[in-house]
N, C-alpha and C. Protein backbone atom coordinates (compact mmCIF):
# COMPACT_ATOMS: atom_id res chain seq x y z
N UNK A 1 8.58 -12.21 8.92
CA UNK A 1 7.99 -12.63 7.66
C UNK A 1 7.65 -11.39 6.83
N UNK A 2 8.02 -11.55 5.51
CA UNK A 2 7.71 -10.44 5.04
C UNK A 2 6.69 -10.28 4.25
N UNK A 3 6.33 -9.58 3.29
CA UNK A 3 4.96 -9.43 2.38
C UNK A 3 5.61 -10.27 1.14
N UNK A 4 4.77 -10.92 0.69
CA UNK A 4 4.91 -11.95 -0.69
C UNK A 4 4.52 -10.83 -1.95
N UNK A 5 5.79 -11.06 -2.62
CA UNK A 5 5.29 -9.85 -3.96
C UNK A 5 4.48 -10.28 -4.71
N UNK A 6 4.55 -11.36 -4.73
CA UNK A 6 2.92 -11.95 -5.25
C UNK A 6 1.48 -11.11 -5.22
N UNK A 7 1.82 -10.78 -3.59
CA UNK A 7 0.61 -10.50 -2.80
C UNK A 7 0.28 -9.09 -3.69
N UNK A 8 1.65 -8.54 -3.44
CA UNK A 8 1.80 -7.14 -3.64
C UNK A 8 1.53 -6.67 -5.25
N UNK A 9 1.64 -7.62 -6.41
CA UNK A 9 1.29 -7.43 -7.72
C UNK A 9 -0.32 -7.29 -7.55
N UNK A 10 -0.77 -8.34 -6.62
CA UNK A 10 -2.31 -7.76 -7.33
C UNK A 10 -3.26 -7.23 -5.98
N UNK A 11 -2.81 -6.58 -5.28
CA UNK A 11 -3.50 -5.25 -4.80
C UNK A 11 -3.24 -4.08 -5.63
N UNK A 12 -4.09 -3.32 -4.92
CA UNK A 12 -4.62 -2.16 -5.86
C UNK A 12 -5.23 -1.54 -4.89
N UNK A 13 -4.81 0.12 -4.91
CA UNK A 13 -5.12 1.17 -4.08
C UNK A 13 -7.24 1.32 -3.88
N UNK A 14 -7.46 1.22 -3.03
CA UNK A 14 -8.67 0.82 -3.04
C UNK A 14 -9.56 2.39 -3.40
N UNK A 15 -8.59 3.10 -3.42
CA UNK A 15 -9.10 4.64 -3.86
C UNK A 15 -9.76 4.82 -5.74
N UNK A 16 -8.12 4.60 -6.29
CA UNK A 16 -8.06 5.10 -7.32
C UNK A 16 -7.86 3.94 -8.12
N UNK A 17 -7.68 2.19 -7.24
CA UNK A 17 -7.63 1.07 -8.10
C UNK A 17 -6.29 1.21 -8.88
N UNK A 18 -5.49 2.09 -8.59
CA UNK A 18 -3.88 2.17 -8.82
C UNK A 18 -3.23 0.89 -8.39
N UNK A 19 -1.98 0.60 -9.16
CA UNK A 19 -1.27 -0.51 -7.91
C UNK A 19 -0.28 -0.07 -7.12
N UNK A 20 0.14 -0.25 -6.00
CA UNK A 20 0.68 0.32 -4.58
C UNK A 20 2.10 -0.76 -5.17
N UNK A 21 2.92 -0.18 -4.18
CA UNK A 21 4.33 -0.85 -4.63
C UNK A 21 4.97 -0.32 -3.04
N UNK A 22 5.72 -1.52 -2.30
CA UNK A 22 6.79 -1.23 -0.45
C UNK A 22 7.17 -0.20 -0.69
N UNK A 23 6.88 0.31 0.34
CA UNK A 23 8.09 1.64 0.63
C UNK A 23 9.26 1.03 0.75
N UNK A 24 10.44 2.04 0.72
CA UNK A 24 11.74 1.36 0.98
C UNK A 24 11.82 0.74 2.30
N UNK A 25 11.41 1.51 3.07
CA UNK A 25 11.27 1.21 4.79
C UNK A 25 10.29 -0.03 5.12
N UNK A 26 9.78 -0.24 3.98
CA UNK A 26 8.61 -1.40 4.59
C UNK A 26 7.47 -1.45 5.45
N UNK A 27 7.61 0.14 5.40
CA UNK A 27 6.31 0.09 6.68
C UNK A 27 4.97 0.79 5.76
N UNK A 28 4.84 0.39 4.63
CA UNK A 28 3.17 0.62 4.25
C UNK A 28 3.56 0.06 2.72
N UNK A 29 2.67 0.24 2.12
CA UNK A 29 2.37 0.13 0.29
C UNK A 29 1.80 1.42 0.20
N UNK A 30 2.44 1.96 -1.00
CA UNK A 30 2.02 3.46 -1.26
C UNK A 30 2.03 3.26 -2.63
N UNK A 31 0.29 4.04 -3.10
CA UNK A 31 -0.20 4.34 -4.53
C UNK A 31 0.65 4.92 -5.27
N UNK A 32 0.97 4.31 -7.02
CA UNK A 32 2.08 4.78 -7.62
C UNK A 32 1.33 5.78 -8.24
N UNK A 33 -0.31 6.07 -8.13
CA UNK A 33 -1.03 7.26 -8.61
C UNK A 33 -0.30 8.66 -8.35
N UNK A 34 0.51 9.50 -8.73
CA UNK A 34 1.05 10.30 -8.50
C UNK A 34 0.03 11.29 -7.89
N UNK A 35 -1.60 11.41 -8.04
CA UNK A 35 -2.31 12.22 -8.09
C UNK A 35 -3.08 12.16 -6.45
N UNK A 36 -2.84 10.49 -6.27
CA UNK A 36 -3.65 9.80 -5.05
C UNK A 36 -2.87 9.62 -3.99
N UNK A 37 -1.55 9.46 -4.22
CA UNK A 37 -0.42 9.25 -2.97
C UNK A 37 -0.73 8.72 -1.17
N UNK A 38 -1.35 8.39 -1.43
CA UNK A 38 -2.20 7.39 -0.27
C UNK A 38 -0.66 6.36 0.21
N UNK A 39 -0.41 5.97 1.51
CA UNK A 39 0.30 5.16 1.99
C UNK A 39 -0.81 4.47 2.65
N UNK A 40 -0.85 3.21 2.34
CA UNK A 40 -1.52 1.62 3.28
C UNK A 40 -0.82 1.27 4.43
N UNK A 41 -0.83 1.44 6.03
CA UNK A 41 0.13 0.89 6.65
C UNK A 41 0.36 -0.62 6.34
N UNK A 42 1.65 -1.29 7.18
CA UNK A 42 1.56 -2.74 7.40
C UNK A 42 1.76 -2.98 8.79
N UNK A 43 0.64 -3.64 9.27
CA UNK A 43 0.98 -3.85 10.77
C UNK A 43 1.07 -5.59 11.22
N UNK A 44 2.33 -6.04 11.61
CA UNK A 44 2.11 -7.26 11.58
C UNK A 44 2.06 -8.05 10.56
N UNK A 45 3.00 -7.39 9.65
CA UNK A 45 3.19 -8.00 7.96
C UNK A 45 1.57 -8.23 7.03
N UNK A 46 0.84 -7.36 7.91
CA UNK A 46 -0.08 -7.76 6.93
C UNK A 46 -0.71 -6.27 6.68
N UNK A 47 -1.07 -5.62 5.14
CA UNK A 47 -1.32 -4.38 5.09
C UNK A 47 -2.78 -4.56 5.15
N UNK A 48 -2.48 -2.77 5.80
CA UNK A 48 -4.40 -2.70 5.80
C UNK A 48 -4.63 -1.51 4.83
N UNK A 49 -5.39 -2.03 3.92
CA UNK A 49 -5.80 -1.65 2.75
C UNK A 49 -7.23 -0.78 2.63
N UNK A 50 -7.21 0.09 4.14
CA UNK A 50 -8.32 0.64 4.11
C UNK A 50 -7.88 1.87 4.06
N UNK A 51 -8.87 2.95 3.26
CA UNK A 51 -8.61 4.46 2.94
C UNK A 51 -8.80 5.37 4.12
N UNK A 52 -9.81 4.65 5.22
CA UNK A 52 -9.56 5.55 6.27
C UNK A 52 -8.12 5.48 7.11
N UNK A 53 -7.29 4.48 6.99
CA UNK A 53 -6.17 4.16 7.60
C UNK A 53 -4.78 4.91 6.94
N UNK A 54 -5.33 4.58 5.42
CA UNK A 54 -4.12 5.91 4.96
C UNK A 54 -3.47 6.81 5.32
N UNK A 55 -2.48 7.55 5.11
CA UNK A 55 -2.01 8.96 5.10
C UNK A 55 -1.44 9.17 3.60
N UNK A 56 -1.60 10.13 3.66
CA UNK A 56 -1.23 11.09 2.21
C UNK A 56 0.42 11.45 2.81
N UNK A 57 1.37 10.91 1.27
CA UNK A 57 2.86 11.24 1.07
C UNK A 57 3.00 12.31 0.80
């Protein structure tokens, strides 16, 4: 099952309140903040949208 782009229009990087957009690979949502570059993993099709879980692109 995959992520609903639905879902994915209205999250927002919980940092900078940016909106995150799939990696190609599918394995996180990453801030289109050029400044914040934060990746969200997805574990189990469902992302976790916490900043301690991040990694920086």
């Amino acid at each position: 099952m995959a992520i609903n782009s639905e879902l994915i229009e209205i999250l927002r990087c919980p940092k900078c309140k940016s909106k995150v957009e799939l990696k190609p690979d599918k394995s996180g949502l990453k801030c289109t903040n050029p400044e914040c570059r934060l990746v969200y993993p997805i574990k189990d099709d469902i992302p976790v949208m916490l900043i301690e879980e991040a990694k920086e692109e």
